[in-house]
C-alpha atoms as a PDB file:
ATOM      1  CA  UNK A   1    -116.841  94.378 -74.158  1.00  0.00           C
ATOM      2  CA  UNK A   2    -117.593  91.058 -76.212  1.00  0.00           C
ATOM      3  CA  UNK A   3    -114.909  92.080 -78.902  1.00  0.00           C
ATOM      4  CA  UNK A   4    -112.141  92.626 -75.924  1.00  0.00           C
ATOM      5  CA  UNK A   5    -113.123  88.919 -74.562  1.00  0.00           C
ATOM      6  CA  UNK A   6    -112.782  87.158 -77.923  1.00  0.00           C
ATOM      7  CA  UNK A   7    -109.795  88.616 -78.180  1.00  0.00           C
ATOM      8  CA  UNK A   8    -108.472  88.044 -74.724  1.00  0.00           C
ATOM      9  CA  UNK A   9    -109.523  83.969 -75.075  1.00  0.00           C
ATOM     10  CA  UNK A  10    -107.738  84.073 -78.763  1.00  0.00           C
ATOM     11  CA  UNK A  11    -104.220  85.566 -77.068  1.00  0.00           C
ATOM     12  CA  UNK A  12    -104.243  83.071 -74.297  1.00  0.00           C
ATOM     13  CA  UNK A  13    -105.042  79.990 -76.250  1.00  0.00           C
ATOM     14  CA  UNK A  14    -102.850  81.235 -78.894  1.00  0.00           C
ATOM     15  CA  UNK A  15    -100.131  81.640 -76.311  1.00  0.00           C
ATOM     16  CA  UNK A  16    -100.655  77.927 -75.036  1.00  0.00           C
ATOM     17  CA  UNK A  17    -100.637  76.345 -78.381  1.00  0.00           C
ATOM     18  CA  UNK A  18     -97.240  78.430 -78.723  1.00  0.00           C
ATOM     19  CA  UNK A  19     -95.598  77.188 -75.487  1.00  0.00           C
ATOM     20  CA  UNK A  20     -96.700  73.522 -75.919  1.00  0.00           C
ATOM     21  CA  UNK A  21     -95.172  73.713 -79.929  1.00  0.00           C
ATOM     22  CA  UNK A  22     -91.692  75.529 -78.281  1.00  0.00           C
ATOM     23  CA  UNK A  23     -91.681  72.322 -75.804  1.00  0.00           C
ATOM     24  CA  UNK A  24     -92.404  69.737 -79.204  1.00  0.00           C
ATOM     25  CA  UNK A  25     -89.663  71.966 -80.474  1.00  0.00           C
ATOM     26  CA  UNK A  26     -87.177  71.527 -77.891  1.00  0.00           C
ATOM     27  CA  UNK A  27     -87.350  68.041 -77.614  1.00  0.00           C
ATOM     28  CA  UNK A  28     -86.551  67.453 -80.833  1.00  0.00           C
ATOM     29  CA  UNK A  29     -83.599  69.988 -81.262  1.00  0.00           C
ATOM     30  CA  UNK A  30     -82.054  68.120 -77.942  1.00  0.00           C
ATOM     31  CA  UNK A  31     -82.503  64.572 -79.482  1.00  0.00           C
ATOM     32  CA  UNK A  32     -80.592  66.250 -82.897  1.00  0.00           C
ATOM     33  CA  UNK A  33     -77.961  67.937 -80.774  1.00  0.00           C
ATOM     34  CA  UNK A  34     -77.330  64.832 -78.300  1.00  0.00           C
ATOM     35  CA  UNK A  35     -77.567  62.677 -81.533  1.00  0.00           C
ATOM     36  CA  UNK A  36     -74.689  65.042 -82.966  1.00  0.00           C
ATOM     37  CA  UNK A  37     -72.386  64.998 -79.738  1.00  0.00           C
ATOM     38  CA  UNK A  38     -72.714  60.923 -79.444  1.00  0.00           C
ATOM     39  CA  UNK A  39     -71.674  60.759 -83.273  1.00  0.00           C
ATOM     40  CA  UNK A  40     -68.875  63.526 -82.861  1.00  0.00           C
ATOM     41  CA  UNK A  41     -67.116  62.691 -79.402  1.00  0.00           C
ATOM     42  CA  UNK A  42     -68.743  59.541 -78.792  1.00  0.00           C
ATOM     43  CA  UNK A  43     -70.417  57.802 -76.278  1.00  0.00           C
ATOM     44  CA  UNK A  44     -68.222  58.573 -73.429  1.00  0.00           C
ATOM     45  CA  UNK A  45     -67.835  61.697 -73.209  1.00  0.00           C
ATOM     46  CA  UNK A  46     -71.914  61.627 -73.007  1.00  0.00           C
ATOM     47  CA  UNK A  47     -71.564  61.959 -69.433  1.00  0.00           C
ATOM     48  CA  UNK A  48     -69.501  65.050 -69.119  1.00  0.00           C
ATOM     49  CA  UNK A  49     -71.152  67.360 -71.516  1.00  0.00           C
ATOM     50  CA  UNK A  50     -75.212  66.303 -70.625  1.00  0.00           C
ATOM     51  CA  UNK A  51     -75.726  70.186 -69.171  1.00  0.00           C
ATOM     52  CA  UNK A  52     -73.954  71.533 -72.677  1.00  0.00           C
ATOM     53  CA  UNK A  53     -75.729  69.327 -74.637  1.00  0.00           C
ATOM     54  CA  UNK A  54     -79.603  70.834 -72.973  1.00  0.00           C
ATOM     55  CA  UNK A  55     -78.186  74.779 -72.584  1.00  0.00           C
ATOM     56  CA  UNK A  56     -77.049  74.236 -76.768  1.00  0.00           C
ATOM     57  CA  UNK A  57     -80.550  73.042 -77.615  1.00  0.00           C
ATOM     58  CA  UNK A  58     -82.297  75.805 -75.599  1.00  0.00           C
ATOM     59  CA  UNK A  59     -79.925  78.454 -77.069  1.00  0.00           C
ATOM     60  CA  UNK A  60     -81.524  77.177 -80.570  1.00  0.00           C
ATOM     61  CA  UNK A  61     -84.624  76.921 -80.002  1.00  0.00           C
ATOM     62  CA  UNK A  62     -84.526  80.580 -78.264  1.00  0.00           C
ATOM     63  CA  UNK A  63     -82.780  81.568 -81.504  1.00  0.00           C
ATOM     64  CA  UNK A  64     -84.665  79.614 -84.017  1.00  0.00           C
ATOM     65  CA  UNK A  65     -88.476  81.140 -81.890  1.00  0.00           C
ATOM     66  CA  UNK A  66     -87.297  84.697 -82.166  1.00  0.00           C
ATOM     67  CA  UNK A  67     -85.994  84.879 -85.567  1.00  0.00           C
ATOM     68  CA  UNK A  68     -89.492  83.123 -86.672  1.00  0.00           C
ATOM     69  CA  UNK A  69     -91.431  85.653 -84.385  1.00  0.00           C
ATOM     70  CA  UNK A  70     -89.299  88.859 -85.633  1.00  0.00           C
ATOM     71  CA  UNK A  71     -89.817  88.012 -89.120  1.00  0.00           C
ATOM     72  CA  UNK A  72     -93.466  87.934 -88.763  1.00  0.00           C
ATOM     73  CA  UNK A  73     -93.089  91.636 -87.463  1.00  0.00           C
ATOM     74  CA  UNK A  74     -91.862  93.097 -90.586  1.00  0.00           C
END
């Protein structure tokens, strides 16, 4: 019973520390992909492509999580 606690507390505090570096992560994918946009169609278009700009970061951060998680597996 002890050994299924410790490991219970270790997933769940592992899986914070996880979620809170994904968030770190994703903040500073979207300040290198809204960086990128301003510097490629300037500042404004900004305005237009703000929902592309957050659903690009997301996509590689997803991308960038899983392929670091899968590659752990093996």
């Amino acid at each position: 019973m002890e050994g299924t606690l410790k490991a219970l507390v270790g997933m769940i505090v592992g899986t914070v520390i996880m979620i809170i570096l994904s968030v770190i992560y994703f903040i500073i994918t979207l300040f290198i992909v809204d960086f990128s946009a301003d510097l490629l169609m300037g500042t404004g278009a900004k305005d237009l492509y703000d929902g592309y700009i957050i659903i690009a970061a997301a996509l590689i951060t997803l991308g960038s999580m899983l392929g670091g998680s899968y590659g752990l597996r093996n």
